[in-house]
N, C-alpha and C. Protein backbone atom coordinates (compact mmCIF):
# COMPACT_ATOMS: atom_id res chain seq x y z
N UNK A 1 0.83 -1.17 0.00
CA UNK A 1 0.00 0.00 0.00
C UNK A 1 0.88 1.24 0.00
N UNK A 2 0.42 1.76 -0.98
CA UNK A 2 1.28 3.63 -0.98
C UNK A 2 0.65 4.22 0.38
N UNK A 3 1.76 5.53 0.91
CA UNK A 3 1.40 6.37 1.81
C UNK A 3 0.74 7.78 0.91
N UNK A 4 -0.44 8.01 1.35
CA UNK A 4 -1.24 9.18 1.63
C UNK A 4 -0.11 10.78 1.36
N UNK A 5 0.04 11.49 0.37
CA UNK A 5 1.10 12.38 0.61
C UNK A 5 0.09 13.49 1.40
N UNK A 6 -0.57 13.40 1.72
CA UNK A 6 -1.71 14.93 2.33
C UNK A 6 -1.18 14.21 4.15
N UNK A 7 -0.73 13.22 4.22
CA UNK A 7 -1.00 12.99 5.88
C UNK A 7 0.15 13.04 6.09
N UNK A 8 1.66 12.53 5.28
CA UNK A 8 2.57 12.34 5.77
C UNK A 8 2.88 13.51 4.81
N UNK A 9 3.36 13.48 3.44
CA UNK A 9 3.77 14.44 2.43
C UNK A 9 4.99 14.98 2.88
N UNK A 10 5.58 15.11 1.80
CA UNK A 10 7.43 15.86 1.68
C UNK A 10 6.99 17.14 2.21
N UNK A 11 8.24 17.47 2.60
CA UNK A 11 8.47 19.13 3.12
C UNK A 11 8.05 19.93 1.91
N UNK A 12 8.08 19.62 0.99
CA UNK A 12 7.82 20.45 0.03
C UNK A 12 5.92 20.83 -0.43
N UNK A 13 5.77 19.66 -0.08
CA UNK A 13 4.07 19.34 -0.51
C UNK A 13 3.43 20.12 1.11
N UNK A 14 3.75 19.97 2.40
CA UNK A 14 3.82 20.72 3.67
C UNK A 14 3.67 22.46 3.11
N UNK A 15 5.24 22.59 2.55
CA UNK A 15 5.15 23.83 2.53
C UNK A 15 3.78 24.22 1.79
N UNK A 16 3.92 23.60 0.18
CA UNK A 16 2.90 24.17 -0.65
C UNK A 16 1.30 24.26 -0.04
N UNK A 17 1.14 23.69 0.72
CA UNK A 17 -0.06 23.09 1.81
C UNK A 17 -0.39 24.24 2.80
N UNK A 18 0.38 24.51 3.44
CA UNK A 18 1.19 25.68 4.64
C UNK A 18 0.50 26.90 3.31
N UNK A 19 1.00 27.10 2.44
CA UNK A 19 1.01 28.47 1.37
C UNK A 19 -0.70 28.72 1.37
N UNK A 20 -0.84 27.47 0.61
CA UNK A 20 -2.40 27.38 0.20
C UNK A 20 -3.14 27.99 1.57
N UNK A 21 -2.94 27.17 2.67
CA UNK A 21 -3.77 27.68 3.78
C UNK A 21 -3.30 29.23 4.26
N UNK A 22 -2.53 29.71 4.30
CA UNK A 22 -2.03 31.11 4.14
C UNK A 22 -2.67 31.71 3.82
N UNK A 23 -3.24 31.44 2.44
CA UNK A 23 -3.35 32.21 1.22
C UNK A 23 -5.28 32.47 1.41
N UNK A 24 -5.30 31.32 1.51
CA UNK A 24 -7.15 30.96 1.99
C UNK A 24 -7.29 32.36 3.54
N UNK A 25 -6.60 31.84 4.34
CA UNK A 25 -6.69 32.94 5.38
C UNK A 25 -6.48 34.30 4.96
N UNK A 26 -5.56 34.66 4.01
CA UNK A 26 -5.71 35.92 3.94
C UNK A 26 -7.10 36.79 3.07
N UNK A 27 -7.39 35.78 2.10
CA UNK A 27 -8.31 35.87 1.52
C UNK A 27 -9.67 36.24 2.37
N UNK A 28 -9.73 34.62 3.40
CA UNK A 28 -11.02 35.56 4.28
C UNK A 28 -11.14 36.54 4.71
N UNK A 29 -9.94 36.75 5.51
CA UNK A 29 -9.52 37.89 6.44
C UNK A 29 -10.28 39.48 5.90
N UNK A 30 -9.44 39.58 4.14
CA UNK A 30 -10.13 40.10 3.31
C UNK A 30 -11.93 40.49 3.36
N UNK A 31 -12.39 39.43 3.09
CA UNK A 31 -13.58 39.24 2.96
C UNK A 31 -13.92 39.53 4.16
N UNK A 32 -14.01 39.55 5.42
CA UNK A 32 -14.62 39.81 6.85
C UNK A 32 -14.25 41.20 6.76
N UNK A 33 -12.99 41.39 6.73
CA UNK A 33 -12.68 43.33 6.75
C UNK A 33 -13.97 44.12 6.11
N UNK A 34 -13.91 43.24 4.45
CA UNK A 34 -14.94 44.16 3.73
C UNK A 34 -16.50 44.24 4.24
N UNK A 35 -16.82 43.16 4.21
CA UNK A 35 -18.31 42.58 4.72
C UNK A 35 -18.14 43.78 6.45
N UNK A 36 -17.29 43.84 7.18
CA UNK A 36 -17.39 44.73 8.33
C UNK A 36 -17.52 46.31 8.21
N UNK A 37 -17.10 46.60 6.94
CA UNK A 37 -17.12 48.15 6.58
C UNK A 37 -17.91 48.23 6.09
N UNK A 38 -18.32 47.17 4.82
CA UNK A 38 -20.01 47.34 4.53
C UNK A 38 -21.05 47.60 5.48
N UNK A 39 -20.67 47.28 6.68
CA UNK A 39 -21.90 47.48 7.84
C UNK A 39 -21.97 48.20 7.81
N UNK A 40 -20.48 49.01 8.37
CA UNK A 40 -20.44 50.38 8.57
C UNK A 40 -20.69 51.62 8.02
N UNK A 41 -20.67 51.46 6.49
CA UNK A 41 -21.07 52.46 6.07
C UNK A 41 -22.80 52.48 5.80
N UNK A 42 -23.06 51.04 5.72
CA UNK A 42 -24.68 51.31 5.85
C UNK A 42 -25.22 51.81 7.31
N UNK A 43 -24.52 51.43 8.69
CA UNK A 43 -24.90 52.04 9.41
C UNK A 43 -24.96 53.56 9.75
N UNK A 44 -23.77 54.39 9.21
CA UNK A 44 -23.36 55.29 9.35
C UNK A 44 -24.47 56.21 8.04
N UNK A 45 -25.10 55.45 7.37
CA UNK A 45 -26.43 56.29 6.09
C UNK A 45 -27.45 55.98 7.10
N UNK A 46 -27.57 54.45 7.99
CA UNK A 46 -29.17 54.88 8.25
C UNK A 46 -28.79 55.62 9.57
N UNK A 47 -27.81 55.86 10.27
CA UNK A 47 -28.19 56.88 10.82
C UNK A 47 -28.41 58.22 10.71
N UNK A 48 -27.60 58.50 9.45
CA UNK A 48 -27.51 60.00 8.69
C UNK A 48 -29.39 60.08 8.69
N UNK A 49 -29.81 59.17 7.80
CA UNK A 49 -31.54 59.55 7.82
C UNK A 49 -32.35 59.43 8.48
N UNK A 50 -32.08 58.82 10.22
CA UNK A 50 -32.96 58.76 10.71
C UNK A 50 -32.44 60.20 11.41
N UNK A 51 -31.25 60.76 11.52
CA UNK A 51 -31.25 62.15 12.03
C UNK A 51 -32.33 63.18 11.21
N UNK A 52 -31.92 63.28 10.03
CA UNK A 52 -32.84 63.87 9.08
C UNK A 52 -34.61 63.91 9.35
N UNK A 53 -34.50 62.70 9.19
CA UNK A 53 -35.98 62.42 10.09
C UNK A 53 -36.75 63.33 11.04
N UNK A 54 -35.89 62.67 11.84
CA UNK A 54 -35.93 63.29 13.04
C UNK A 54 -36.12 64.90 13.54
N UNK A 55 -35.22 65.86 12.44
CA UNK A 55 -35.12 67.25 12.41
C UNK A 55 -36.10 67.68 11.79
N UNK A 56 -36.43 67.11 10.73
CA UNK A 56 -38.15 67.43 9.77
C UNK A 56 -38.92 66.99 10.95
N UNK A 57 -39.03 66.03 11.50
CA UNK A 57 -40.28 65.91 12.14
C UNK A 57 -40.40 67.21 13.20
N UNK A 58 -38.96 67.67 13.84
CA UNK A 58 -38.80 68.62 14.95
C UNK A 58 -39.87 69.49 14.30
N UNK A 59 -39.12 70.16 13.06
CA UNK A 59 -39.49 71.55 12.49
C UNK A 59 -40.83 71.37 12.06
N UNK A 60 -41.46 70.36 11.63
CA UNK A 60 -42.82 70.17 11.76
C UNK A 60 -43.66 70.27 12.69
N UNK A 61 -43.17 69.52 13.85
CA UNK A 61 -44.25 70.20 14.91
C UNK A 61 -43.99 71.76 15.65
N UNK A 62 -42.51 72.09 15.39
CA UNK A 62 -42.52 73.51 16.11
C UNK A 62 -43.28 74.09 14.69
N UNK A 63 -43.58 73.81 13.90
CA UNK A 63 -44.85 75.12 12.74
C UNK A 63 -46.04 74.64 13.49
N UNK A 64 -46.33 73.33 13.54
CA UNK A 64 -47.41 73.30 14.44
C UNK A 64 -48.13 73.57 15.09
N UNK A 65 -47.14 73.90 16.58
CA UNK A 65 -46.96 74.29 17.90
C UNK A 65 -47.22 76.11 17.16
N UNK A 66 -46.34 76.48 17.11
CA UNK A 66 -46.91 77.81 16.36
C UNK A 66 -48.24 78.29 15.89
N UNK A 67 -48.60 77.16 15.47
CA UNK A 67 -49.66 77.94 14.99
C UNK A 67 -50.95 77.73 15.35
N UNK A 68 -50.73 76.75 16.16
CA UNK A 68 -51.81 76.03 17.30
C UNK A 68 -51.99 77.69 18.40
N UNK A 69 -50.27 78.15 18.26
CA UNK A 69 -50.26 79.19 19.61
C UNK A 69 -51.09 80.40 18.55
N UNK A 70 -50.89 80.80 17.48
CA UNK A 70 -51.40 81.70 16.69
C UNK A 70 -53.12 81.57 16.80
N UNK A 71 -53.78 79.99 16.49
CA UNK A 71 -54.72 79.73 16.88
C UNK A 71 -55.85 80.47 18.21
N UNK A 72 -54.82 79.81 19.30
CA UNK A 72 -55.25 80.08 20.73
C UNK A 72 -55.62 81.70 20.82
N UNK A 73 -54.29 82.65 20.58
CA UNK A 73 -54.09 83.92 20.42
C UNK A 73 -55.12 84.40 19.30
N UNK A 74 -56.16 84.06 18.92
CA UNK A 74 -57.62 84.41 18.08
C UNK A 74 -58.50 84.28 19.39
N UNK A 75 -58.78 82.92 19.91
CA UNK A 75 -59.60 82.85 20.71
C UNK A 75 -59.33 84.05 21.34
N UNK A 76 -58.32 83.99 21.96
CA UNK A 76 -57.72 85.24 22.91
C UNK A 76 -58.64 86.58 22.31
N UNK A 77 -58.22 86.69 21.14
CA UNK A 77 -58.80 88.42 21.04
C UNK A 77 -60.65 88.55 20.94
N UNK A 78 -60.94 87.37 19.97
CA UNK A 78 -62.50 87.37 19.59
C UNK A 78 -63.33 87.01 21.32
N UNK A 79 -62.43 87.17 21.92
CA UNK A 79 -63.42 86.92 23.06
C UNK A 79 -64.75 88.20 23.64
N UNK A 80 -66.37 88.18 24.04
CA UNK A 80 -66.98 89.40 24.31
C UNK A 80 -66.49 90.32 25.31
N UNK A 81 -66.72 91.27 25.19
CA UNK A 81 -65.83 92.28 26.14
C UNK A 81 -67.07 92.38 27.41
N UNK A 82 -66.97 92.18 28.56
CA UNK A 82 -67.53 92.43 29.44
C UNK A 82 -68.76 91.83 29.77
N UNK A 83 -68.41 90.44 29.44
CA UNK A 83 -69.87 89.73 29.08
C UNK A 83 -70.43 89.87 27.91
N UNK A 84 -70.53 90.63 27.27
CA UNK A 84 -71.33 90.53 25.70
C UNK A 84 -71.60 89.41 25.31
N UNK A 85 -72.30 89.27 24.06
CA UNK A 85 -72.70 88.27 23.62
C UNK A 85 -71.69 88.75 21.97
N UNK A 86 -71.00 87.44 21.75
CA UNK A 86 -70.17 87.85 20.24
C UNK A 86 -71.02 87.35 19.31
N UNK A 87 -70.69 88.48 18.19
CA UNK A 87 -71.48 87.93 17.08
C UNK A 87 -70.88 87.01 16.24
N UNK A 88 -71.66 86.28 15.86
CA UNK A 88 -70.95 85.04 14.26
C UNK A 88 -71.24 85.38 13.20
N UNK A 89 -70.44 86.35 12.37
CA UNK A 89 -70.86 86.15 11.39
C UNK A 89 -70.29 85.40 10.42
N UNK A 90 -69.22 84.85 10.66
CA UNK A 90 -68.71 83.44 9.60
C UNK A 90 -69.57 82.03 9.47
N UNK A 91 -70.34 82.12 10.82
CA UNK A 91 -71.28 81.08 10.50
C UNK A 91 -72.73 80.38 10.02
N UNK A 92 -72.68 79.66 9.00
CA UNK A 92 -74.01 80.01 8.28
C UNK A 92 -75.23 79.41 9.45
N UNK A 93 -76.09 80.00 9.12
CA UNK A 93 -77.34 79.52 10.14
C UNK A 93 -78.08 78.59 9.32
N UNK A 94 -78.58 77.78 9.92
CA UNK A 94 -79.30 76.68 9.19
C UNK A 94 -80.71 77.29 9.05
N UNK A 95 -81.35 76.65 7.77
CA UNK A 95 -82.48 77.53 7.24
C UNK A 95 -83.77 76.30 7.36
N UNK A 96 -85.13 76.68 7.61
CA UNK A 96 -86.03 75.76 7.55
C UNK A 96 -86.35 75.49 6.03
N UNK A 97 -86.88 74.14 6.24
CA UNK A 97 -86.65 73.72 4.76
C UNK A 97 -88.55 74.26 4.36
């Protein structure tokens, strides 16, 4: 029976063996680096837009908030002076049919 050169194998077939697996490792190594920066730069966009987000939504409700306060500040003035009774005239009166 012949010997197996992958179990015992010459120094030479070792080395070339030794290379190959080297070579495979650096390769992954490669591949994990990249695949790890790929994260990173997708993490580093969705956080860019959920900031974005986030600042539109701010500035949306402070116009809001504004104008809710602009709102209030109507009630404020149309109020009757001294008890009175205020008039409506923006509102239509319902008519008998």
């Amino acid at each position: 029976m012949g010997q197996n050169n992958e179990i015992t194998g010459t120094p030479e077939t070792r080395t070339e063996e030794r290379t190959r697996h080297a070579k495979t490792a650096e390769a992954t190594e490669r591949v994990i680096d990249s695949a790890v920066e790929l994260g990173r730069v997708w993490a580093r966009y969705g956080l860019s837009i959920g900031k974005m987000a986030l600042e539109t939504s701010a500035t949306s409700l402070k116009t809001t908030a504004s104008l809710l306060g602009a709102v209030a500040d109507a009630f404020e003035t149309d109020r009757p002076v001294d008890g009175e009774r205020a008039e409506r005239h923006d509102v239509p009166t319902a008519r008998a049919a």
